[in-house]
C-alpha atoms as a PDB file:
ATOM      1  CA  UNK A   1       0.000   0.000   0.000  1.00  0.00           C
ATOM      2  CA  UNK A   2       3.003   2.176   0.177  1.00  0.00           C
ATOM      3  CA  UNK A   3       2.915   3.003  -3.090  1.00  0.00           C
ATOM      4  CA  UNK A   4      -0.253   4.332  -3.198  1.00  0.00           C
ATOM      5  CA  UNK A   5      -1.384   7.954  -3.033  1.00  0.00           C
ATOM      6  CA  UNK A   6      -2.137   9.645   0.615  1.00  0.00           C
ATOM      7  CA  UNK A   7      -5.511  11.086   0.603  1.00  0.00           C
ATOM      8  CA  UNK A   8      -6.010  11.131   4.364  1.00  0.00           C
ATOM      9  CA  UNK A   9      -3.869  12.393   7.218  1.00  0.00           C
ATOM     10  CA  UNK A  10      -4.465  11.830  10.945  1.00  0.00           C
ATOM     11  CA  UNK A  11      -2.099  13.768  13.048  1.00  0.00           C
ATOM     12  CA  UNK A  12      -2.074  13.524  16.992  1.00  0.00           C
ATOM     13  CA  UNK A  13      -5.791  14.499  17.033  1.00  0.00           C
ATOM     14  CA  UNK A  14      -7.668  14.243  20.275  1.00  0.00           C
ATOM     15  CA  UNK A  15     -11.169  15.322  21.162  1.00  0.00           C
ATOM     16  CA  UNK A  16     -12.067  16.032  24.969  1.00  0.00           C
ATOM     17  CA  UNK A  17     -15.482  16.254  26.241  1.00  0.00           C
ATOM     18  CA  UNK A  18     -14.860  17.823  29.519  1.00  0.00           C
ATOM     19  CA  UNK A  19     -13.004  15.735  31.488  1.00  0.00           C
ATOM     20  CA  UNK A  20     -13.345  12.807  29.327  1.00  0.00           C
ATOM     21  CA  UNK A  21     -11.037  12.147  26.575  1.00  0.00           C
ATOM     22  CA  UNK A  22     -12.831  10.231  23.787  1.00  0.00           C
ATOM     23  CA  UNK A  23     -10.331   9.967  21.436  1.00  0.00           C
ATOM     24  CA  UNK A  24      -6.660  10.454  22.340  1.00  0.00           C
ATOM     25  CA  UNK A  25      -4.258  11.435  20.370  1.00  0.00           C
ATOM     26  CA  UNK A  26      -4.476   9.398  17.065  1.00  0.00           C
ATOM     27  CA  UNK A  27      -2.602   9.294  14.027  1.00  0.00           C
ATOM     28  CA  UNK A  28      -3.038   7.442  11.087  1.00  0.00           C
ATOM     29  CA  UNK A  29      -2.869   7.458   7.151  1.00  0.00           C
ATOM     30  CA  UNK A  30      -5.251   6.402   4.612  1.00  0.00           C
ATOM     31  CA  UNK A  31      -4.656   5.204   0.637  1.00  0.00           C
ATOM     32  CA  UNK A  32      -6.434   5.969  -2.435  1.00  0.00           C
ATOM     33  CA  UNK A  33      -8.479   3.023  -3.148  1.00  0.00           C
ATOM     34  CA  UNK A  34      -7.947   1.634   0.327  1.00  0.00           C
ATOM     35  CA  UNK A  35     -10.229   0.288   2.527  1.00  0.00           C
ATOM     36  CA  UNK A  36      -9.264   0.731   6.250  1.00  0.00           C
ATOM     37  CA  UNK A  37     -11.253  -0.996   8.892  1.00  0.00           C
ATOM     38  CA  UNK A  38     -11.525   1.297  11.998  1.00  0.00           C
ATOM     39  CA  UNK A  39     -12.470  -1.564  14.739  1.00  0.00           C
ATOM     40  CA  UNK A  40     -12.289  -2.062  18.068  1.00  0.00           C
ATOM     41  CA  UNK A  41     -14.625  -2.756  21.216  1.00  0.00           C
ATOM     42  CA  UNK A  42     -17.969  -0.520  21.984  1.00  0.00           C
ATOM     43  CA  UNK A  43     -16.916   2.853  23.374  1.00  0.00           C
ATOM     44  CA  UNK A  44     -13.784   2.884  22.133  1.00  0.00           C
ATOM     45  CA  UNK A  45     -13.701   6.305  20.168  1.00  0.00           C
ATOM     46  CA  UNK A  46     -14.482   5.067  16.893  1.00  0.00           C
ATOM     47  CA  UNK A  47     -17.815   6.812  15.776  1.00  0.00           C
ATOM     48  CA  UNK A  48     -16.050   9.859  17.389  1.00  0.00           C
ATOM     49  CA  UNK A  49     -13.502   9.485  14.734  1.00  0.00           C
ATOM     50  CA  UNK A  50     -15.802   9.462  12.022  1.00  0.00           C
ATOM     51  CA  UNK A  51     -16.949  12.601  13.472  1.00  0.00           C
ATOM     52  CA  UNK A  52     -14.019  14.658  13.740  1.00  0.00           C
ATOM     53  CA  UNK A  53     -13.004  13.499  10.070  1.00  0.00           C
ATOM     54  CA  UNK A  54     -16.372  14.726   8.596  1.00  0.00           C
ATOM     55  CA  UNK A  55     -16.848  17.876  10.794  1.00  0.00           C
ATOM     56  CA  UNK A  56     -19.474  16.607  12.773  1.00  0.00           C
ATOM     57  CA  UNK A  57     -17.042  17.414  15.580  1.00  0.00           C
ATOM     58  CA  UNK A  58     -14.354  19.561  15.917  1.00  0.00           C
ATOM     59  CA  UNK A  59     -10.960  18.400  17.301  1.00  0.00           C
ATOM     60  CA  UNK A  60      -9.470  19.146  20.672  1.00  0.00           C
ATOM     61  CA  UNK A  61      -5.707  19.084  19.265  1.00  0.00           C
ATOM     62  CA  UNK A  62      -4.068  18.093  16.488  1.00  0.00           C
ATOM     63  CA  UNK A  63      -4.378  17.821  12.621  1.00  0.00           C
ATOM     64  CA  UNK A  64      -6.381  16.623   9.910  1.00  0.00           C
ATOM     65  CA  UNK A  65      -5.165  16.920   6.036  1.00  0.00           C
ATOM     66  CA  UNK A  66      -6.998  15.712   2.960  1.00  0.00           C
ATOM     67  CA  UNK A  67      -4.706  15.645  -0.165  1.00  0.00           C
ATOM     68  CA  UNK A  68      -2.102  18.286   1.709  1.00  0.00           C
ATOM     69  CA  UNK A  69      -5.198  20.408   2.801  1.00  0.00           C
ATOM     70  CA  UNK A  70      -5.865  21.005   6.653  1.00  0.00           C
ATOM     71  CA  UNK A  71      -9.863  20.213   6.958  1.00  0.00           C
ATOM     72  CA  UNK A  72     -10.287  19.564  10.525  1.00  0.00           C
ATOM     73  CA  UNK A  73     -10.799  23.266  10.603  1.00  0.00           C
ATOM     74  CA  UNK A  74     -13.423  23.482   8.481  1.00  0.00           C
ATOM     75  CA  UNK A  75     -17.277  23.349   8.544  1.00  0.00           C
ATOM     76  CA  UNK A  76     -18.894  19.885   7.627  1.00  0.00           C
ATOM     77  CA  UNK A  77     -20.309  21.273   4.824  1.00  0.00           C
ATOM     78  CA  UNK A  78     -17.227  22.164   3.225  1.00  0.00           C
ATOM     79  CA  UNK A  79     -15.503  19.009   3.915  1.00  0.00           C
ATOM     80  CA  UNK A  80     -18.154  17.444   2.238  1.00  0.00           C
ATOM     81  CA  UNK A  81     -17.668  19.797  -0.914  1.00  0.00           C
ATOM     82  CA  UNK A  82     -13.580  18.400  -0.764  1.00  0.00           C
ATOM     83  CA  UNK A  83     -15.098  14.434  -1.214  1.00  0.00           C
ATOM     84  CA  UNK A  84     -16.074  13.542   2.212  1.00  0.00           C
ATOM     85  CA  UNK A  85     -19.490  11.597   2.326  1.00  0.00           C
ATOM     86  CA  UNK A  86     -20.515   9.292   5.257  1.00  0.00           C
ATOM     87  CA  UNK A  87     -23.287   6.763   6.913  1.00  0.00           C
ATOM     88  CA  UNK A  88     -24.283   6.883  10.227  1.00  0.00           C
ATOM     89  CA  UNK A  89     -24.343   4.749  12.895  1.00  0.00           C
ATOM     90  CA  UNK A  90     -27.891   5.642  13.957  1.00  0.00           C
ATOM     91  CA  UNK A  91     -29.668   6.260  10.368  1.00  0.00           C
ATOM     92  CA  UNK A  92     -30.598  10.104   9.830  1.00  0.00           C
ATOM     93  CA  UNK A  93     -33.301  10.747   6.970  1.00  0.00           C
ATOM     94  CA  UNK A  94     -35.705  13.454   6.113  1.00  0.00           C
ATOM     95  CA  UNK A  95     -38.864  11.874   7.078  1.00  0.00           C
ATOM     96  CA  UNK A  96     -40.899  14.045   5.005  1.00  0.00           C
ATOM     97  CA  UNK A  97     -39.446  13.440   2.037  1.00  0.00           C
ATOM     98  CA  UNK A  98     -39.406  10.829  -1.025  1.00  0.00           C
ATOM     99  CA  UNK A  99     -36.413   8.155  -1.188  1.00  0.00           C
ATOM    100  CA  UNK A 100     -35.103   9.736  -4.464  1.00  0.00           C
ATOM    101  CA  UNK A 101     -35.647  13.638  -2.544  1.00  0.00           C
ATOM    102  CA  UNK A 102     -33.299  12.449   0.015  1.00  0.00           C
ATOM    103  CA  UNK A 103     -30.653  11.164  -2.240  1.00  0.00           C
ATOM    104  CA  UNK A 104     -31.085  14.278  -4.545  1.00  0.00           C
ATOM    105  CA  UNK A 105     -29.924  16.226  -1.459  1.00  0.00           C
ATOM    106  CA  UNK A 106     -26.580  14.535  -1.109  1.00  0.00           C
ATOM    107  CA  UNK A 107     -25.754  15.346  -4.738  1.00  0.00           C
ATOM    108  CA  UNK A 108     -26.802  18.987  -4.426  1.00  0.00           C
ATOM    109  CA  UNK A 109     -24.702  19.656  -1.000  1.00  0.00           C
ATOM    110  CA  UNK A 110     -22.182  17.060  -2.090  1.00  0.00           C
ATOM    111  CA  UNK A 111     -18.440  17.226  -3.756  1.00  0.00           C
ATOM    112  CA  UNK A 112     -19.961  17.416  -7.426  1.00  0.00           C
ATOM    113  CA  UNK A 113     -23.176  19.475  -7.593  1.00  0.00           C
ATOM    114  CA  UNK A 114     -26.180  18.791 -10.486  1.00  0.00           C
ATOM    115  CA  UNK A 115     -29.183  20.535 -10.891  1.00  0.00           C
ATOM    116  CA  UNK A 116     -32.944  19.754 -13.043  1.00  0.00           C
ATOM    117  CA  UNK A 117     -33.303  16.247 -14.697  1.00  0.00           C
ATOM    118  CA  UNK A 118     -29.128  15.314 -14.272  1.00  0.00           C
ATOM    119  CA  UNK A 119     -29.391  15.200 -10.652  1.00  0.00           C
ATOM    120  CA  UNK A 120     -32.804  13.225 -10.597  1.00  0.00           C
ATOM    121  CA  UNK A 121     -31.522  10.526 -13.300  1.00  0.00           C
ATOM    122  CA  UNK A 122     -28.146  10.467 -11.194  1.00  0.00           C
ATOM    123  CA  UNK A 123     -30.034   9.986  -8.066  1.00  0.00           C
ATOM    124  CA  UNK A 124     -31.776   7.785  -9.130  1.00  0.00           C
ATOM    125  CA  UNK A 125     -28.939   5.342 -10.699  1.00  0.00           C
ATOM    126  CA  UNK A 126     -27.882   5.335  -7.154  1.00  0.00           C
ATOM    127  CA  UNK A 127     -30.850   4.030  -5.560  1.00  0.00           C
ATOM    128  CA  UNK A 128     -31.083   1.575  -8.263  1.00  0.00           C
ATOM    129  CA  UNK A 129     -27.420   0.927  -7.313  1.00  0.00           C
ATOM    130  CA  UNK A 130     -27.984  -0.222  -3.608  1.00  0.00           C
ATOM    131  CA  UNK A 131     -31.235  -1.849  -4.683  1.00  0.00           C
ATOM    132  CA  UNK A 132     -33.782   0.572  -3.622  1.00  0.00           C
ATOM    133  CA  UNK A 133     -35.102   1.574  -7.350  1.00  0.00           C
ATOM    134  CA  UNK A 134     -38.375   0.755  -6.722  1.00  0.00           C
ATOM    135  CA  UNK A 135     -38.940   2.288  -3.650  1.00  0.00           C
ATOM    136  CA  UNK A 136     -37.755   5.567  -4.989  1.00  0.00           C
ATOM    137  CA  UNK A 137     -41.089   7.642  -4.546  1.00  0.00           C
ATOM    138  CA  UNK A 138     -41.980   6.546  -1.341  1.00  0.00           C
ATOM    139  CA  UNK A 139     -41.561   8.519   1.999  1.00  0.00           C
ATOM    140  CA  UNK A 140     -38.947   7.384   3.672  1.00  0.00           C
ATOM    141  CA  UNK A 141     -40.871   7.113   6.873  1.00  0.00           C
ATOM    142  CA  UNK A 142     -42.360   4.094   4.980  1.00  0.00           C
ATOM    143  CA  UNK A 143     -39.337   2.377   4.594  1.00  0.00           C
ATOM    144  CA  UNK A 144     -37.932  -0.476   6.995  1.00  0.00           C
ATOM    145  CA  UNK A 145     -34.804   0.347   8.815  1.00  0.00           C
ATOM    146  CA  UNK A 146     -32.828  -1.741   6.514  1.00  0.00           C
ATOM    147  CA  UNK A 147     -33.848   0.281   3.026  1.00  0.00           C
ATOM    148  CA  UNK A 148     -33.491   3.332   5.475  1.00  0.00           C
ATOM    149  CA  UNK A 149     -29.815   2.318   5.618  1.00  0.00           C
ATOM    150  CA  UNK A 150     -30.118   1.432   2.140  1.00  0.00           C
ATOM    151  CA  UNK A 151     -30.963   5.128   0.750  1.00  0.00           C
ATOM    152  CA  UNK A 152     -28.620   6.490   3.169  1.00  0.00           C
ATOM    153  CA  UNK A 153     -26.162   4.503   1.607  1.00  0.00           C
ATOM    154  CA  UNK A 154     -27.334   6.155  -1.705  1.00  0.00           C
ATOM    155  CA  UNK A 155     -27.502   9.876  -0.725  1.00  0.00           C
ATOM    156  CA  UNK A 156     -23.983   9.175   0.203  1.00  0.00           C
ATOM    157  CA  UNK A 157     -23.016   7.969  -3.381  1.00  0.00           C
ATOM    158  CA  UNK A 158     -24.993  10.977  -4.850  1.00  0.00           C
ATOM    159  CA  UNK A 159     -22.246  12.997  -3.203  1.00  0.00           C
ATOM    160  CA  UNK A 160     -19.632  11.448  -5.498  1.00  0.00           C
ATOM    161  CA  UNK A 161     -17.319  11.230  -2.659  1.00  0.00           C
ATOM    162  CA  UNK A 162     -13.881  10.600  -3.158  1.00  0.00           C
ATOM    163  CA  UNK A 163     -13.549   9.053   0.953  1.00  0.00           C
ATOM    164  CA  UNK A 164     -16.698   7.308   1.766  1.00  0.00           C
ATOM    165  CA  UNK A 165     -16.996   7.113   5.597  1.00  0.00           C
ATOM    166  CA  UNK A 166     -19.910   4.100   7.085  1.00  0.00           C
ATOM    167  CA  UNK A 167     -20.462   3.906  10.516  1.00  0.00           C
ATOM    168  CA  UNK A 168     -21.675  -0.031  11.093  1.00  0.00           C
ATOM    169  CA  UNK A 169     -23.441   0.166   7.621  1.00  0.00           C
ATOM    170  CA  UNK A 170     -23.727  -3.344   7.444  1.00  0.00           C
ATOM    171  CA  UNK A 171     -25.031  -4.117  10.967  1.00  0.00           C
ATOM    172  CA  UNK A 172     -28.688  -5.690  11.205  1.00  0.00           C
ATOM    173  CA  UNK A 173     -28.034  -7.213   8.074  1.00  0.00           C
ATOM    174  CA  UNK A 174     -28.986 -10.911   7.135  1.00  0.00           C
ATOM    175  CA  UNK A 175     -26.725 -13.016   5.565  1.00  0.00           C
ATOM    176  CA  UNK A 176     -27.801 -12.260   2.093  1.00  0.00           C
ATOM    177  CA  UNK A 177     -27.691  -8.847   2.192  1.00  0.00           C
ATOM    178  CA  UNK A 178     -24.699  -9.105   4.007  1.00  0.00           C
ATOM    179  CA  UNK A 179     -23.281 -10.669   0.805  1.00  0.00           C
ATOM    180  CA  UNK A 180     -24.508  -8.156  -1.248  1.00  0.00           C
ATOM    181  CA  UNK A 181     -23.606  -5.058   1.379  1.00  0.00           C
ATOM    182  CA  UNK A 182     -19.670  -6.742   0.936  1.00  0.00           C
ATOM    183  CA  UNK A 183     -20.041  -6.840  -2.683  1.00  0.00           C
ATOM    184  CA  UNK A 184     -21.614  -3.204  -3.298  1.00  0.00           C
ATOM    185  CA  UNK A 185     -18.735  -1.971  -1.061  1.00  0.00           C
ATOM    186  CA  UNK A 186     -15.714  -4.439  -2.757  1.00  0.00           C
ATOM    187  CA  UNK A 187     -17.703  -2.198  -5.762  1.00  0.00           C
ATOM    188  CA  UNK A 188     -16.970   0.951  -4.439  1.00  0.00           C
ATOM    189  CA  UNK A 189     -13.171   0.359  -3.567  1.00  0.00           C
ATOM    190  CA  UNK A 190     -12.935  -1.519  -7.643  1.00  0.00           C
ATOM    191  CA  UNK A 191     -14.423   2.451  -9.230  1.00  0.00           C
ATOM    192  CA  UNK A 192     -12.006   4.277  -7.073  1.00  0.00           C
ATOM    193  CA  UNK A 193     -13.492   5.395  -4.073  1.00  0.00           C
ATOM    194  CA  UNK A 194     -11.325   5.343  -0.824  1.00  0.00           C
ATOM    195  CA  UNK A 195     -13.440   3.824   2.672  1.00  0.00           C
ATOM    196  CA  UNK A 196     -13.308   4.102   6.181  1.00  0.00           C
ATOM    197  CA  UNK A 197     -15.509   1.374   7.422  1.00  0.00           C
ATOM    198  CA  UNK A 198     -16.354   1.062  11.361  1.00  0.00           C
ATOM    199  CA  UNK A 199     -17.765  -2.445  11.249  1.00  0.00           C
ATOM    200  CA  UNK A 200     -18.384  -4.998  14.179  1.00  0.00           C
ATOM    201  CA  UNK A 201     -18.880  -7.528  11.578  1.00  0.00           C
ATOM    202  CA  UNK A 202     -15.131  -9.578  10.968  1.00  0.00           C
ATOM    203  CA  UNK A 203     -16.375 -11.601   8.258  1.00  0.00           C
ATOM    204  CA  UNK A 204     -16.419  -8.384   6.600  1.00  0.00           C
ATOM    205  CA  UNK A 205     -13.425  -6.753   8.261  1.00  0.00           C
ATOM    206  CA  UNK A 206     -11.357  -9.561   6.351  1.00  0.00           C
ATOM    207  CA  UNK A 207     -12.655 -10.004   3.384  1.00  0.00           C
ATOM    208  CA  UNK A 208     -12.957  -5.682   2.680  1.00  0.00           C
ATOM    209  CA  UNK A 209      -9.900  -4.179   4.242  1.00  0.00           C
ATOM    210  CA  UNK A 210      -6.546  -3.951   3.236  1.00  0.00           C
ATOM    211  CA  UNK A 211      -5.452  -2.283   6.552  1.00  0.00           C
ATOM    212  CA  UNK A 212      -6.937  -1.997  10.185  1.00  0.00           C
ATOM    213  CA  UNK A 213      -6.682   0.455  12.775  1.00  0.00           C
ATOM    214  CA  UNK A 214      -7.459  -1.008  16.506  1.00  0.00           C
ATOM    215  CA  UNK A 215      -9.073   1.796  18.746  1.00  0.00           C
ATOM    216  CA  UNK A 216      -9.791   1.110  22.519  1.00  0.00           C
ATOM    217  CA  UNK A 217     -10.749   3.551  25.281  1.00  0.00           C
ATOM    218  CA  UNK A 218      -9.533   6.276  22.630  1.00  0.00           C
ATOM    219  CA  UNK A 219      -6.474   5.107  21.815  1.00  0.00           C
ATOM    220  CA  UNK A 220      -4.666   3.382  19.339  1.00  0.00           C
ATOM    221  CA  UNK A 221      -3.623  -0.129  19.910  1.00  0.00           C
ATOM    222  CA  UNK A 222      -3.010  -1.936  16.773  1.00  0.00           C
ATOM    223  CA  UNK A 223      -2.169  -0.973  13.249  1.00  0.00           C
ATOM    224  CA  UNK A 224      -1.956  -3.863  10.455  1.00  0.00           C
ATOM    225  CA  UNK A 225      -3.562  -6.141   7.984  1.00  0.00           C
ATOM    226  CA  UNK A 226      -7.047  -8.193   9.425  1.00  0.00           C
ATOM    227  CA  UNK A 227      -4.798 -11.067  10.273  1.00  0.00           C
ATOM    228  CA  UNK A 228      -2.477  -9.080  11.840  1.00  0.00           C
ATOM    229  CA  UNK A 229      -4.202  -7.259  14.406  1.00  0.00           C
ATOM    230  CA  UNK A 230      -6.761  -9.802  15.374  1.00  0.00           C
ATOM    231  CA  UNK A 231      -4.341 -12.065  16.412  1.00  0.00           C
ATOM    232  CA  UNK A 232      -2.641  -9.396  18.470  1.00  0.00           C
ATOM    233  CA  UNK A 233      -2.495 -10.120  21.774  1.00  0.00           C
ATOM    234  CA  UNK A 234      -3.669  -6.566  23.235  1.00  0.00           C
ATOM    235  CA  UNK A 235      -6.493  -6.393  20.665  1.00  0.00           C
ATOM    236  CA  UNK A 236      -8.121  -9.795  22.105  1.00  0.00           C
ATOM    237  CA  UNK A 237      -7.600  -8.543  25.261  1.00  0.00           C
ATOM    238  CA  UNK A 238      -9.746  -5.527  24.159  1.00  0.00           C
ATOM    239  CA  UNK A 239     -12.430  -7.002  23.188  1.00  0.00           C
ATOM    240  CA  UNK A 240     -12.126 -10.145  25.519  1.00  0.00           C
ATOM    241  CA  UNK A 241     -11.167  -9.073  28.736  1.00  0.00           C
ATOM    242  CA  UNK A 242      -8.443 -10.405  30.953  1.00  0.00           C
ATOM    243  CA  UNK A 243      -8.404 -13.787  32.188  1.00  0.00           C
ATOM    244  CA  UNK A 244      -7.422 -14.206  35.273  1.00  0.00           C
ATOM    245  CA  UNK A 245      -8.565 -17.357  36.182  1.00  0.00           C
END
């Protein structure tokens, strides 16, 4: 992967919350075309991460530079307009609007902005994409929490990110659409999109990323391939506990 262009920069960044530290002080890179699990137990800083690289949050201390440019002083909005599109972790829609009206929305506000019939045909190519075509008119308080994730999933596309961000998208899945959720993603990576995946699920976690970064209590613990830093002995302890029988 060393060969490969540097698209994201994590410097020393830390984000306090009063007293408590919920992410401390983190550094990592991440690879064009790269998919780089960020795992580790509950509570261990990783949604918090996703938030300080999309704006959502603001850092405490240190840096954060996409292609040599310092975002992690910038409004969300504008890091999404540099190719920053994410998921969440909890699924956020606007109830009162259509399945295609949502995903319309990410291409508007999103890194490439279209307008009239070129941002309702590209719209809808993306719902079509994550298999949601023909729910495309519906509200999307009508929709199951599944094709909620779905269009999310979609309104992120829309965007025509260059860093796609999901928190968890493929929890709640069954193991069919688990298939397809590896395969639209293995997708993604193929047409040149660069991921950040926080994922509980490790069949997915080894079979997607190239690289994983290991965060616990806010820190980082492990940095390596799947194989590599599951078998590591502080990461099982992480998510295991110690044995001290």
């Amino acid at each position: 992967m060393d060969n490969r262009v540097r698209v994201l920069e994590v410097r020393n960044v830390t984000r306090r919350f009063g007293g408590l530290v919920a992410v401390n002080d983190m550094s990592f890179d991440v690879h064009e075309q790269e998919v780089m699990g960020l795992i580790g137990p509950n509570g261990s800083g990783k949604t918090t991460m996703m938030n300080l690289i999309s704006g959502a949050l603001r850092v405490s201390g240190g840096d954060i530079m996409m292609d040599d440019q310092l975002i992690s002083d910038m409004p969300a909005r504008h890091i999404a307009r540099a190719g920053v599109a994410r998921t969440f972790q909890l699924v956020r829609m606007l109830p009162t609007m259509t399945a295609l009206e949502n995903v319309m929305a990410g291409a508007v506000f999103g890194h490439k902005k279209l307008w009239g019939r070129a941002l309702q045909v590209h719209a809808m190519r993306q719902l079509e994409r994550v298999g949601m075509g023909t729910s495309a008119h519906l509200p999307t308080s009508a929709l199951t929490y599944i094709d909620q994730k779905r269009v999310e999933l979609a309104r992120a596309l829309a965007a025509n990110p260059r860093i796609i961000l999901l928190d968890e998208w493929l929890a709640g899945l069954n193991p069919t659409e688990l298939r397809t959720g590896i395969e639209l993603i293995a997708d993604l990576r193929a047409e040149g999109r660069t991921i950040i995946l926080v994922e509980h699920v490790m069949d997915a976690i080894r079979s997607l990323c190239d690289r994983c970064v290991v965060m616990n209590t806010g820190r980082k613990i492990a940095e390596g391939t799947p194989a590599e830093v599951l078998s590591d002995d502080e990461v099982i302890r992480a998510y295991l506990g110690d044995d001290d029988d």
